[in-house]
Protein backbone atom coordinates (compact mmCIF):
# COMPACT_ATOMS: atom_id res chain seq x y z
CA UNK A 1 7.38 20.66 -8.56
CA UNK A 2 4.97 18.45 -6.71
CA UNK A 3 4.12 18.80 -3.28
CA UNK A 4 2.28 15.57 -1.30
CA UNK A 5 0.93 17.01 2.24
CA UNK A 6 -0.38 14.24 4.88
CA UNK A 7 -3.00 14.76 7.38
CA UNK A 8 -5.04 12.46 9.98
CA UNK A 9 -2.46 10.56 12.22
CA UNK A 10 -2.28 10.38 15.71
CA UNK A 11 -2.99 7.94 19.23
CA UNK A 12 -5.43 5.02 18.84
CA UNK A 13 -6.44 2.18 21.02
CA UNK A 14 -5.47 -1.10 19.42
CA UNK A 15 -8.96 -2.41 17.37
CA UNK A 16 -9.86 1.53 16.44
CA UNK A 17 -9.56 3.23 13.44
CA UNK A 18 -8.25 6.33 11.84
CA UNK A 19 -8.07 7.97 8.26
CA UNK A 20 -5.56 9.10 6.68
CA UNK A 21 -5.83 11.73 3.83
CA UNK A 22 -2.98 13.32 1.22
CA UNK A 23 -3.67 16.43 -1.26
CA UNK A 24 -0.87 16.36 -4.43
CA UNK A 25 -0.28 19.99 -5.51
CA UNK A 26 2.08 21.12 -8.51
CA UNK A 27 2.60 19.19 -11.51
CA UNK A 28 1.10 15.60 -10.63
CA UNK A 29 -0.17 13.96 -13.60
CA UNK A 30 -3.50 12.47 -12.86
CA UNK A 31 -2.61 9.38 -14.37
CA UNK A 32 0.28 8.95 -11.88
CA UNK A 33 -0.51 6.14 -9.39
CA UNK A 34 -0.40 7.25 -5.94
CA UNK A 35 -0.53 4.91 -2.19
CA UNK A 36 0.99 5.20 0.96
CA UNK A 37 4.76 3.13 2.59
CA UNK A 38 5.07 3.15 6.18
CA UNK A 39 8.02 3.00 8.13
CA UNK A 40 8.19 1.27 11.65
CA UNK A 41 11.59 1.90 14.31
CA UNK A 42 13.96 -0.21 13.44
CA UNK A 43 12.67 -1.37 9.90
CA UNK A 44 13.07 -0.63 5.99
CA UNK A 45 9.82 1.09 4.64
CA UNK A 46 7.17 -0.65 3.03
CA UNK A 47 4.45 -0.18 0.58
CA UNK A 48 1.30 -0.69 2.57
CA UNK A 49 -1.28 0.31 -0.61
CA UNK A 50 -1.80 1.67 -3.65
CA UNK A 51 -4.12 2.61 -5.90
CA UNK A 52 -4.26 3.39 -9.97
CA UNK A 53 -6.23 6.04 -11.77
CA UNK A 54 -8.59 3.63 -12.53
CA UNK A 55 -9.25 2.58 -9.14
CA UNK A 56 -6.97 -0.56 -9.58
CA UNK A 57 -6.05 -1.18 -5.62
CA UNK A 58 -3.40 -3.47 -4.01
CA UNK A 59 -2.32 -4.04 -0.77
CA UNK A 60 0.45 -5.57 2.00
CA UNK A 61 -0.57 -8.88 3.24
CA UNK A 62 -0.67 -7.28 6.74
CA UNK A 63 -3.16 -4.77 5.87
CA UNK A 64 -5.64 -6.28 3.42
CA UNK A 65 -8.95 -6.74 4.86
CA UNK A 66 -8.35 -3.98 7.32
CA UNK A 67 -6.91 -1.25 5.38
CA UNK A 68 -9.34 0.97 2.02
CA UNK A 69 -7.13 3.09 0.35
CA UNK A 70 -9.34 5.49 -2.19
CA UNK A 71 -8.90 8.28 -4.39
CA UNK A 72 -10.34 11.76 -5.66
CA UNK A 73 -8.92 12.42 -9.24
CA UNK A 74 -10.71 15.73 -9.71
CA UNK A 75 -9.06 16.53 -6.11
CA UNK A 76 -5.81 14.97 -6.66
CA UNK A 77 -5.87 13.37 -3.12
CA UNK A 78 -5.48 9.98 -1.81
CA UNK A 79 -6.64 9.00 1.20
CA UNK A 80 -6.03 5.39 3.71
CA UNK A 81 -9.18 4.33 5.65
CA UNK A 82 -7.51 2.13 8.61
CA UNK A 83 -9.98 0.01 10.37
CA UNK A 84 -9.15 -2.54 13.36
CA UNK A 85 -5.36 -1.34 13.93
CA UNK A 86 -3.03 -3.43 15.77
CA UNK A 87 0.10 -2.20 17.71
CA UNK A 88 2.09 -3.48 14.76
CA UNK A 89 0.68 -1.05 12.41
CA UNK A 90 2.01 1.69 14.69
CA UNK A 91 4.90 3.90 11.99
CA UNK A 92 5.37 7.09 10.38
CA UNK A 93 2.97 6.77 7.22
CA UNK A 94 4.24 8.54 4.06
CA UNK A 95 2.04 9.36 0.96
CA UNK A 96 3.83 8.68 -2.30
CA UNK A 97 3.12 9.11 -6.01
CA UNK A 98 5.21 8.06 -9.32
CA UNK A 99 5.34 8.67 -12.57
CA UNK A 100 5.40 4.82 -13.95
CA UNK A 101 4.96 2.58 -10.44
CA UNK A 102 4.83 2.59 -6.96
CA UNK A 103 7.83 0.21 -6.17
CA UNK A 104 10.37 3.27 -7.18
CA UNK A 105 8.10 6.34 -5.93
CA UNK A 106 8.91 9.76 -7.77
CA UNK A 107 7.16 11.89 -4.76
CA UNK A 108 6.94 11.23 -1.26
CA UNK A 109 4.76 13.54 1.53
CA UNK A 110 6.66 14.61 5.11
CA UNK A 111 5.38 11.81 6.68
CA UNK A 112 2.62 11.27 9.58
CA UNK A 113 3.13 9.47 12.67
CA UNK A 114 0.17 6.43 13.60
CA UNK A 115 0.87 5.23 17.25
CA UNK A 116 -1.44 2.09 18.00
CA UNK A 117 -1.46 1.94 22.22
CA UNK A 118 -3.09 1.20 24.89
C-alpha cells in the first residue's frame, strides 16, 4: 500500500510564491517517477510536472519558467517550488506517483488547495 500525503497550500497574492511538498510512504519503488496534476473548477486535471529518479524534469507550458519541481530519493518526497503565481494557477494540487509513467498515475495524494487572490 502506498500512501502520498501533501502539505504547503494555501492564500497567495497573485506574483508570490509557495512550496509545495509530498512524503510517499508504503511500498513506493524509488525508481517510480513521481510529479504533481492540478485540478481547477470546472476543468479536467492536468499534469503540471514531473520528475524521474534521475532528476529528468518536465513541465506544462503554463508553468515552465515559474514552476521547480525536485526530489529527495533517500526521503521519498517530492516537492513543487511555485514562484510568480497567477490567479490561473489557483486548483486543488494532487501529488502522484506510477509505476511506468506519469500520464496513467498508479498513486495519487488527497489533494491541497492553492488559491491565487487578491
Amino acid at each position: 500500500q502506498v500512501q502520498l500525503v501533501e502539505s504547503g497550500g494555501g492564500l497567495v497574492q497573485p506574483g508570490g510564491s509557495l512550496r509545495l511538498s509530498c512524503a510517499a510512504s508504503g511500498s513506493l519503488s524509488s525508481y517510480s517517477p513521481m510529479g504533481w496534476y492540478r485540478q481547477a473548477p470546472g476543468k479536467q486535471r492536468e499534469l503540471v510536472a514531473g520528475i524521474t529518479r534521475g532528476g529528468s524534469t518536465n513541465y506544462a507550458g503554463s508553468v515552465k519558467g515559474r514552476f521547480t519541481i525536485s526530489r529527495d530519493n533517500a526521503k521519498n518526497t517530492v516537492a513543487l517550488q511555485m514562484n510568480s503565481l497567477k490567479p490561473e494557477d489557483t486548483a486543488v494540487y494532487y501529488c502522484v506517483a506510477a509505476i511506468w509513467n506519469l500520464v496513467a498515475p498508479n498513486y495519487w495524494g488527497q489533494g491541497t488547495q492553492v488559491t491565487v487572490s487578491s
